[in-house]
Protein backbone atom coordinates (compact mmCIF):
# COMPACT_ATOMS: atom_id res chain seq x y z
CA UNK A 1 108.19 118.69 79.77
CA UNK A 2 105.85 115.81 79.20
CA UNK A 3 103.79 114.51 82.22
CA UNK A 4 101.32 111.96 82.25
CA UNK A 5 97.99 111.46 84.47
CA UNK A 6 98.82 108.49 87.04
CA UNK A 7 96.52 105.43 85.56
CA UNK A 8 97.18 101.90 84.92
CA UNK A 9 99.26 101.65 82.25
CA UNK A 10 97.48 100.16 78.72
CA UNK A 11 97.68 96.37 79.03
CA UNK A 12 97.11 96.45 75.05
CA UNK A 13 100.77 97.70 74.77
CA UNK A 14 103.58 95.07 74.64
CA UNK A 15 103.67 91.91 76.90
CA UNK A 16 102.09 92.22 80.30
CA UNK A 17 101.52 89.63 82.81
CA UNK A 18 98.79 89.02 85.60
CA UNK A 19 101.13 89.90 87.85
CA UNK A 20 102.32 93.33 85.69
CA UNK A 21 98.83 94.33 85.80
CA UNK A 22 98.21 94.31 88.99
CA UNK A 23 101.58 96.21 90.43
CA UNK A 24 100.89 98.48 87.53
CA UNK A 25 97.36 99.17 88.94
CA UNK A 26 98.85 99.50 92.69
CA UNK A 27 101.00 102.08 91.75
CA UNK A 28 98.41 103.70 89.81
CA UNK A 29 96.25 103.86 92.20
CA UNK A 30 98.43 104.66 95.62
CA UNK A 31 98.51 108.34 96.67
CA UNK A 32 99.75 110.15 99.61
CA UNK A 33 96.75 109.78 102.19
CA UNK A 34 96.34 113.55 104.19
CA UNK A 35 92.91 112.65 105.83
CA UNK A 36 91.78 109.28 107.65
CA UNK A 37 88.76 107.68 109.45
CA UNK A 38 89.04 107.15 113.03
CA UNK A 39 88.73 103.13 113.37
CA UNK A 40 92.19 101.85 113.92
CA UNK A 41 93.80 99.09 111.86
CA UNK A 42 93.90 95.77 113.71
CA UNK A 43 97.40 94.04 114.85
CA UNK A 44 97.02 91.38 112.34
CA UNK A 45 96.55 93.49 109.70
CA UNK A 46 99.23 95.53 110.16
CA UNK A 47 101.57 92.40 110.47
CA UNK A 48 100.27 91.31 107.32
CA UNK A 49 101.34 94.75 105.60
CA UNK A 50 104.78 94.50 107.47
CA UNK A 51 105.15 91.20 106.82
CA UNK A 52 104.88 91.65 102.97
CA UNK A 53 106.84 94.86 103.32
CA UNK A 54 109.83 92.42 104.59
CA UNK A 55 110.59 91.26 101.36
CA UNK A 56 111.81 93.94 100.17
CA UNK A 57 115.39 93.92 98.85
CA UNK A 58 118.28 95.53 100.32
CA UNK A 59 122.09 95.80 99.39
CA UNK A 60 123.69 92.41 100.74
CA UNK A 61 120.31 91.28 102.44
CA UNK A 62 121.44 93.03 105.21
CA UNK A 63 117.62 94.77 106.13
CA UNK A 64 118.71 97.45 108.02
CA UNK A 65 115.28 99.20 108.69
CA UNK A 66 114.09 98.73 112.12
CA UNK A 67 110.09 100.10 112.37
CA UNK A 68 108.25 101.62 115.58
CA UNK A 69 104.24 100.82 114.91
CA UNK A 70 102.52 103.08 117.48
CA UNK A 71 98.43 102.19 117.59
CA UNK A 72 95.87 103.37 120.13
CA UNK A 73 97.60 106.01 122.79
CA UNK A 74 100.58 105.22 122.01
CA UNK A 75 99.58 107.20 118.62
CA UNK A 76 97.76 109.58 120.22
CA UNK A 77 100.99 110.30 122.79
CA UNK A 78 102.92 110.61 119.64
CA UNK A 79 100.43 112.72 117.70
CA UNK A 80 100.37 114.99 120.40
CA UNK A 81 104.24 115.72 121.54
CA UNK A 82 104.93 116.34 117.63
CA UNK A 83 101.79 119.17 117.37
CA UNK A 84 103.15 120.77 120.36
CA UNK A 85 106.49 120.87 119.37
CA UNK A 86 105.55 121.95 115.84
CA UNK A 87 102.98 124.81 117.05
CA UNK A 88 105.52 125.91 119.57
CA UNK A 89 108.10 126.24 116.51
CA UNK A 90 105.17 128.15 114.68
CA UNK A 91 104.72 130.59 117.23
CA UNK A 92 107.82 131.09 117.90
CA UNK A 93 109.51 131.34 114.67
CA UNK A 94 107.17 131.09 111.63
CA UNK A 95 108.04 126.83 111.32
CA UNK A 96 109.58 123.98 112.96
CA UNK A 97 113.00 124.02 113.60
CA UNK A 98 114.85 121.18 111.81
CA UNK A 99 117.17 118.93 113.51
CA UNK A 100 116.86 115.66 111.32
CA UNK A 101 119.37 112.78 111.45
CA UNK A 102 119.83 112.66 107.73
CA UNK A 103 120.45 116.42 106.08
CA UNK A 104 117.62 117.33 103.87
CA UNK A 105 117.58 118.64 100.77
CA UNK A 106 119.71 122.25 99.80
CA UNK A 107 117.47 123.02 97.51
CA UNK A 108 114.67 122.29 94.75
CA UNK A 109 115.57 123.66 90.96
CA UNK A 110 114.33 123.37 88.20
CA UNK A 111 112.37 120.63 87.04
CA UNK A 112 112.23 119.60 90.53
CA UNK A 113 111.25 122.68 92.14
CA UNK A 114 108.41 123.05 89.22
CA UNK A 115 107.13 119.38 90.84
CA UNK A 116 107.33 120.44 93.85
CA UNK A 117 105.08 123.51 93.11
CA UNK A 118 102.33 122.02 91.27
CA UNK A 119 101.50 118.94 94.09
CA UNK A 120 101.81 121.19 96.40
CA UNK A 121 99.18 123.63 94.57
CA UNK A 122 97.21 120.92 93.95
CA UNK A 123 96.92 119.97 98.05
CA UNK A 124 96.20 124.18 98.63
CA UNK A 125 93.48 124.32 96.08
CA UNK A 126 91.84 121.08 97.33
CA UNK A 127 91.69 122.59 100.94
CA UNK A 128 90.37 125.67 99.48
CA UNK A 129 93.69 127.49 100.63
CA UNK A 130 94.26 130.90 98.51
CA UNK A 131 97.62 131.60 96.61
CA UNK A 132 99.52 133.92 99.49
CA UNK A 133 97.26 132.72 102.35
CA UNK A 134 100.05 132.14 104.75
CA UNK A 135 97.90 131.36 107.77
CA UNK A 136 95.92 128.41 106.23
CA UNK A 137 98.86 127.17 104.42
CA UNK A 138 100.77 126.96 107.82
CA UNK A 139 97.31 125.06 109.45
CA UNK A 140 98.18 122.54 106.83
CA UNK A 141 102.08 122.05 106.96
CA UNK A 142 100.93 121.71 110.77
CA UNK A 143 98.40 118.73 110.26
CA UNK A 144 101.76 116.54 109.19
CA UNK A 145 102.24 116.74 113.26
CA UNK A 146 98.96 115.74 113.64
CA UNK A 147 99.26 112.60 111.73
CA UNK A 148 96.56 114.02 109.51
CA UNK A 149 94.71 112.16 112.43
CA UNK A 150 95.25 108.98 111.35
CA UNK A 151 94.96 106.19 114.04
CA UNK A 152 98.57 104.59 113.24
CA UNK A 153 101.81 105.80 112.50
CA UNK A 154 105.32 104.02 112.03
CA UNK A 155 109.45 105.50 112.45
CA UNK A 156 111.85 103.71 110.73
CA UNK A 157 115.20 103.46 111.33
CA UNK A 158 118.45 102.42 109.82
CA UNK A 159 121.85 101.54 111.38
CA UNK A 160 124.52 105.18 111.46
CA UNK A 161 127.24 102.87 110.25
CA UNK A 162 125.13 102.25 107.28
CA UNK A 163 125.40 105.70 106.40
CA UNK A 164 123.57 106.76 103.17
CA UNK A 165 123.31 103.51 101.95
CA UNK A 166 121.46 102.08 104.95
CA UNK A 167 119.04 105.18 104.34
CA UNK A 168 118.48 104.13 100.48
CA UNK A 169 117.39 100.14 101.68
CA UNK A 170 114.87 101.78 103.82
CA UNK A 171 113.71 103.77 100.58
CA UNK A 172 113.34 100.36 99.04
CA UNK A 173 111.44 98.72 102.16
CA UNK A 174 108.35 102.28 102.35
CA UNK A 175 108.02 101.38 98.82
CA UNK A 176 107.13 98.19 99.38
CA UNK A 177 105.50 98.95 102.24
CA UNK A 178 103.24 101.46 100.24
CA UNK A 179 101.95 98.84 98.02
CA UNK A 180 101.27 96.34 100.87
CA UNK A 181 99.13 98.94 102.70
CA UNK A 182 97.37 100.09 98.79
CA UNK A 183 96.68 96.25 98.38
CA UNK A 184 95.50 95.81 101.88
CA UNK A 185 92.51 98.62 101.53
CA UNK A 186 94.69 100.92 103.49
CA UNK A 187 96.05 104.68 103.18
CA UNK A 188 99.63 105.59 104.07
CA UNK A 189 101.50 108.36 103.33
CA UNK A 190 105.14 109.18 104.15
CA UNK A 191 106.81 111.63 106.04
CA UNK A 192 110.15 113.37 105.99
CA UNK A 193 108.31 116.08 108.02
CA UNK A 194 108.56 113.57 111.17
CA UNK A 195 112.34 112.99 110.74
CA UNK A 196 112.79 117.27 111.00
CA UNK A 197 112.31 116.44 114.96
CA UNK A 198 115.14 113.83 115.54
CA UNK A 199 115.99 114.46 118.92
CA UNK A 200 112.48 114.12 119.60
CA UNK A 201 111.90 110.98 118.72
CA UNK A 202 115.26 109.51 119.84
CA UNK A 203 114.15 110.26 123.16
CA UNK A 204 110.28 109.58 122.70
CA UNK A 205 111.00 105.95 121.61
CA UNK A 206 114.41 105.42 123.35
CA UNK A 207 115.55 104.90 119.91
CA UNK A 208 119.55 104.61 120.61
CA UNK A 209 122.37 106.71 119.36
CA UNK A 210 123.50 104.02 116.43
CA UNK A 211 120.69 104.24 114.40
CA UNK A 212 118.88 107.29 112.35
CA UNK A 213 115.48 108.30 112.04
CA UNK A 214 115.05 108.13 108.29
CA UNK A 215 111.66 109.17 108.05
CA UNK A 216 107.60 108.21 109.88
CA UNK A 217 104.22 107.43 108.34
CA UNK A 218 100.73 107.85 109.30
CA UNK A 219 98.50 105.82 107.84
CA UNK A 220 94.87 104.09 108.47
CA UNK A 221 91.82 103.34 106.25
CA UNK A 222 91.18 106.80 103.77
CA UNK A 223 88.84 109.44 104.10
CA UNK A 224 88.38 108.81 100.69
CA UNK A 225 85.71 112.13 101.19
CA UNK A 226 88.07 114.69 102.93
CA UNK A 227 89.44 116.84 99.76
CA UNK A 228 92.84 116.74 100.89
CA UNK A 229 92.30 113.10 99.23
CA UNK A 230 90.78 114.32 96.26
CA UNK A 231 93.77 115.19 94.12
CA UNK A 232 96.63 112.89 92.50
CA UNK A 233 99.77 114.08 91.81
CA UNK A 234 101.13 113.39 87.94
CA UNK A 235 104.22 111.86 87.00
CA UNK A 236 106.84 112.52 84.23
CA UNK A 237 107.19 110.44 81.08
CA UNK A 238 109.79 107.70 80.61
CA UNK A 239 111.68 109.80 77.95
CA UNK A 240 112.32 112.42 80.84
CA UNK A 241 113.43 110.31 83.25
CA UNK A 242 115.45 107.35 80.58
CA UNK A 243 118.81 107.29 78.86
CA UNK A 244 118.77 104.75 76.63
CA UNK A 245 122.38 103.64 75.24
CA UNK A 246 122.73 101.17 72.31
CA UNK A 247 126.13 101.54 71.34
């Protein structure tokens, strides 16, 4: 299987735009932030992300994500009922105990298990965490209930009636919202992790019983020296993931 390295792709090759280049360069250069500095990110400048995030397209315009934006204690609140829970769930059974709104996956294979594998190698041996080190490997699934102390973090939510579909606009609107936040300066990085505790944050945020947690997000200005930072995941070639049909 061919992968390639994530950089901007070669504006020498076929018709690009200003506009190309740029996106191109966004996505290039957006990773999953694990480590943040402390000084939070100011109201307007997190309406500014948002507010370019609100584009975003969605099946009949209908915009069915709804977003929580904690900052200052509320964050800190936040941070700290999900550590507790999680630790609790550590001690007490090895992980935390799922109870998302959405099911998660059965199961990696294949191809997709062999992703899955390598970033996640990549994030051990940038923490200096050995192969079959199960103590410091659990210290790190924990700092996702930490917020990887970032000062901000964000739920979204999507309608029940909307089902699956409801879930897959929301997929649409943290894309967007990824680039808005890599073309503000800032580091995000999504989380399924936060969605395992449901019930949790249904009652944390009063969030009511017709909508679904579909997933949270820390995210703040980058560490850009922690090490957790220092790797970036690859990504597959367009003649793994294209069928093209001509006939």
């Amino acid at each position: 299987m061919e992968q390639i390295d994530r950089k901007p792709l070669d504006t020498d090759q076929g018709k690009w735009t200003e506009e190309s280049a740029v996106l191109s360069r966004l996505l290039a250069e957006r990773y999953s932030c694990r480590s943040y500095r402390p000084e939070p990110v100011s109201r307007p400048e997190i309406e500014r992300m948002l507010e370019i995030a609100q584009m975003s397209a969605s099946w009949c315009n209908s915009q069915p994500w709804q977003v929580i934006v904690t900052e200052g204690a509320g964050t800190e609140r936040l941070r700290q009922l999900l550590f507790d829970q999680a630790a609790a769930d550590a001690a007490a059974s090895g992980g935390p105990v799922f109870a998302p709104d959405f099911p998660f996956p059965t199961a990696y294979r294949g191809v997709y298990k062999e992703r899955q594998r390598e970033v996640g190698w990549q994030l051990y041996e940038s923490v200096g965490i050995a192969f079959g080190d199960r103590v410091a490997s659990g210290r790190q699934v924990l700092e996702n209930f930490r917020l990887f102390g970032a000062p901000n973090a964000l739920i979204v939510t999507s309608p029940r009636d909307l089902g699956t579909y409801g879930a897959i606009d929301c997929g649409l609107y943290v894309g967007s919202l990824l680039l808005a936040a890599q073309s503000l300066g800032l580091g995000m990085i999504p989380q399924a992790a936060l969605a395992i505790y449901g019930p949790l944050i249904h009652e944390h945020f009063n969030v009511p019983d017709d909508r679904m947690v579909v997933l949270g997000a820390s995210f703040g200005y980058p560490d850009e020296a922690h090490p957790a930072n220092s790797f970036r995941s690859r990504r597959a070639s367009i003649a793994d993931a294209v069928e093209w049909v001509s006939q």
